[in-house]
C-alpha atoms as a PDB file:
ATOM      1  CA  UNK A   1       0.000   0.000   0.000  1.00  0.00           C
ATOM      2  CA  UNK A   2       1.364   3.526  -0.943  1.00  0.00           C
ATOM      3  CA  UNK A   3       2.291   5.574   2.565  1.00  0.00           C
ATOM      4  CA  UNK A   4       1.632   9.093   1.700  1.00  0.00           C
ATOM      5  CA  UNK A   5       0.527  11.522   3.840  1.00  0.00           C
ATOM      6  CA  UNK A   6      -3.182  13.672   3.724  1.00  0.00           C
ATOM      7  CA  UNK A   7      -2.501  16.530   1.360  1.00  0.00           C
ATOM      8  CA  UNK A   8      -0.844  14.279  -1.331  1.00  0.00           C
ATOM      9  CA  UNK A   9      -4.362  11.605  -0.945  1.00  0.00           C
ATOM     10  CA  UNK A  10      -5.889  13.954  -3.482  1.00  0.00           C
ATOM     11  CA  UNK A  11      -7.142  12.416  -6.959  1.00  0.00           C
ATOM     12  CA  UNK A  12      -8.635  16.052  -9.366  1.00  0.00           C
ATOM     13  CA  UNK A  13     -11.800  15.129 -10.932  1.00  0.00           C
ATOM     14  CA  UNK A  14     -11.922  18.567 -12.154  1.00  0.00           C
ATOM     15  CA  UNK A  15     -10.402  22.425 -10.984  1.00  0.00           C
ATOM     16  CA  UNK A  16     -13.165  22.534  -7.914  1.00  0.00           C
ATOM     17  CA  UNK A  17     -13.877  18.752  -6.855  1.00  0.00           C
ATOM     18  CA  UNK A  18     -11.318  16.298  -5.231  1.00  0.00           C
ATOM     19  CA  UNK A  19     -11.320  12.742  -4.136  1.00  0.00           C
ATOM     20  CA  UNK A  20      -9.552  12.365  -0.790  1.00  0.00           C
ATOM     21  CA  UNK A  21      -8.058   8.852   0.107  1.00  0.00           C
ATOM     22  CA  UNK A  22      -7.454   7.068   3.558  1.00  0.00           C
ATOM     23  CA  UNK A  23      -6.987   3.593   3.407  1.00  0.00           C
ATOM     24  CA  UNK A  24      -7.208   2.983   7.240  1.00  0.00           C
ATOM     25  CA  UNK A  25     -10.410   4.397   7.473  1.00  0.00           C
ATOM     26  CA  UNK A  26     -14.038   2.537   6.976  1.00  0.00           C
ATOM     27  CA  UNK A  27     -15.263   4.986   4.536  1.00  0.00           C
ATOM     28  CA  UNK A  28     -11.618   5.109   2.756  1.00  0.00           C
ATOM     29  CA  UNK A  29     -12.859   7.406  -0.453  1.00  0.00           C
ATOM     30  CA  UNK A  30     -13.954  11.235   0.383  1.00  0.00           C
ATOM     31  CA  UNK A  31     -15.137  13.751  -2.721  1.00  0.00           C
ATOM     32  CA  UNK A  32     -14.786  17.105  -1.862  1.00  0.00           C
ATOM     33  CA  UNK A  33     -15.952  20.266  -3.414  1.00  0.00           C
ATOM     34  CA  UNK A  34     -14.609  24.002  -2.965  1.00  0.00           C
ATOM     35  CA  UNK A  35     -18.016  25.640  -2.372  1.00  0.00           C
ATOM     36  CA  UNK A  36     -18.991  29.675  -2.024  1.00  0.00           C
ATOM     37  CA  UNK A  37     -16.015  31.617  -2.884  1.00  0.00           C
ATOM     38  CA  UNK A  38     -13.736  28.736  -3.247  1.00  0.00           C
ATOM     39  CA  UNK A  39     -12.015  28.422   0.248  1.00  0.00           C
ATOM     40  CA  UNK A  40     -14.794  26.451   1.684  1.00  0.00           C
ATOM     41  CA  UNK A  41     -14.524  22.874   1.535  1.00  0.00           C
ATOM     42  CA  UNK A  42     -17.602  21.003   1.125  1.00  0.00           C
ATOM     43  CA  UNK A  43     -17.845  16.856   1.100  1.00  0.00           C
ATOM     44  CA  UNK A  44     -20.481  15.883  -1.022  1.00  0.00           C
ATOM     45  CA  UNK A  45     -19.832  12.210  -0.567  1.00  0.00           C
ATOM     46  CA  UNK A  46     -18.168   9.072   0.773  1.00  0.00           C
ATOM     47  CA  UNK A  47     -17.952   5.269   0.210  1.00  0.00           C
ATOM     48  CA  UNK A  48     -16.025   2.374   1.361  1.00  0.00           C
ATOM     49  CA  UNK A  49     -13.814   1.869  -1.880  1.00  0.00           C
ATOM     50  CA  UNK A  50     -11.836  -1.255  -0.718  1.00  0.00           C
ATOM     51  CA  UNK A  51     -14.786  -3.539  -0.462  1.00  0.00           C
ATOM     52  CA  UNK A  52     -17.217  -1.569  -2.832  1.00  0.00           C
ATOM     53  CA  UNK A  53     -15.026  -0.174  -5.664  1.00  0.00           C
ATOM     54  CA  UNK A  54     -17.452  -1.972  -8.116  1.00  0.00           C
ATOM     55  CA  UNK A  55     -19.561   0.399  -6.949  1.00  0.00           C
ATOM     56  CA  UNK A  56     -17.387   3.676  -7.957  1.00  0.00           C
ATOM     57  CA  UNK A  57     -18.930   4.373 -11.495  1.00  0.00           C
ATOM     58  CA  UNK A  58     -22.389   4.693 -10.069  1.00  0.00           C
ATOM     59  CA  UNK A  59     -20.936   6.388  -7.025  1.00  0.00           C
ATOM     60  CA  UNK A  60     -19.517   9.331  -9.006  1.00  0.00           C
ATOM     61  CA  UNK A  61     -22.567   9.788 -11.801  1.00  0.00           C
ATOM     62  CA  UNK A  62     -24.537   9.946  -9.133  1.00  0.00           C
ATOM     63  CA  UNK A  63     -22.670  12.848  -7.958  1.00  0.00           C
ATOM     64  CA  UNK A  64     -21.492  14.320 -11.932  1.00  0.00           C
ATOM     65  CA  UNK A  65     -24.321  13.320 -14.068  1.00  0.00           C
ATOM     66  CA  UNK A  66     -22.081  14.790 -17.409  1.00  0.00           C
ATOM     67  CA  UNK A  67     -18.721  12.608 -16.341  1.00  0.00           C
ATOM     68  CA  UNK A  68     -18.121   9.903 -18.579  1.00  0.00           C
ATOM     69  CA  UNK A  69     -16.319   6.537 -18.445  1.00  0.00           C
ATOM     70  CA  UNK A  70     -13.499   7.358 -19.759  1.00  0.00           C
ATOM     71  CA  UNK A  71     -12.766   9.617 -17.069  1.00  0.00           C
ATOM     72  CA  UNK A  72     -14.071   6.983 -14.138  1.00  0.00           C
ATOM     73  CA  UNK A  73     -11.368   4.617 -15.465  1.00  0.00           C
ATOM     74  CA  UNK A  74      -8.524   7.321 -15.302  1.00  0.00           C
ATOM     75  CA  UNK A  75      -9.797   8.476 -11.794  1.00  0.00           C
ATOM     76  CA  UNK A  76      -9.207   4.698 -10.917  1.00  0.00           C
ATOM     77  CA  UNK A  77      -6.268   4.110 -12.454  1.00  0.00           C
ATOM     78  CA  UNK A  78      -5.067   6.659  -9.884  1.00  0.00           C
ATOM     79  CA  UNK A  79      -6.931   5.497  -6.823  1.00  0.00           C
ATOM     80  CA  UNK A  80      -6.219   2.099  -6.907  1.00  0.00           C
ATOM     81  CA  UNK A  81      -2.358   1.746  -6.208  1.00  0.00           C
ATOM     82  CA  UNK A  82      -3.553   3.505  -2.605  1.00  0.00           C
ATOM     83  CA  UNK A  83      -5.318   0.166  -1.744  1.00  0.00           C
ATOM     84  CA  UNK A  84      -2.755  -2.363  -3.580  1.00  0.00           C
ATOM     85  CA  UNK A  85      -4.939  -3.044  -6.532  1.00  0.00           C
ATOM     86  CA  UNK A  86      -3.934  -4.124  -9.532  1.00  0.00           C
ATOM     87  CA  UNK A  87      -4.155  -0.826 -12.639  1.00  0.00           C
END
């Protein structure tokens, strides 16, 4: 598993949305949003990505109905080496 620290868990899904990671946690996945002027963080969801990453493409529509596939296979391309799965 990849030791990193907080700030360098980030995954960009675009310029105001993250996805934080924390392996050691139940609900290891976090997406995050920079809401009002742009300093406020705001989560707008979590899931337990280790046991439910089948899960992930309806997870994130749910929350960008205009994303496409493409781009949920590139976000986990990135995630994955953060829980020792294969890319």
């Amino acid at each position: 598993m990849i030791e990193q620290t907080t700030l360098t868990n980030r995954v960009a899904i675009n310029s105001s949305t993250f996805i934080t990671i924390s392996p050691q946690h139940t609900y290891n996945l976090e997406v995050w949003e920079y809401a009002d002027d742009g300093t406020k963080l705001h989560r707008m969801g979590r899931m337990d990505y280790k046991f439910r990453r089948d899960t992930f493409a309806g997870f994130l529509y749910r929350l960008f109905p205009d994303i496409d596939f493409i781009k949920i296979h590139a976000l986990q391309k990135q995630i994955n080496p953060f829980f020792d799965f294969e890319v």
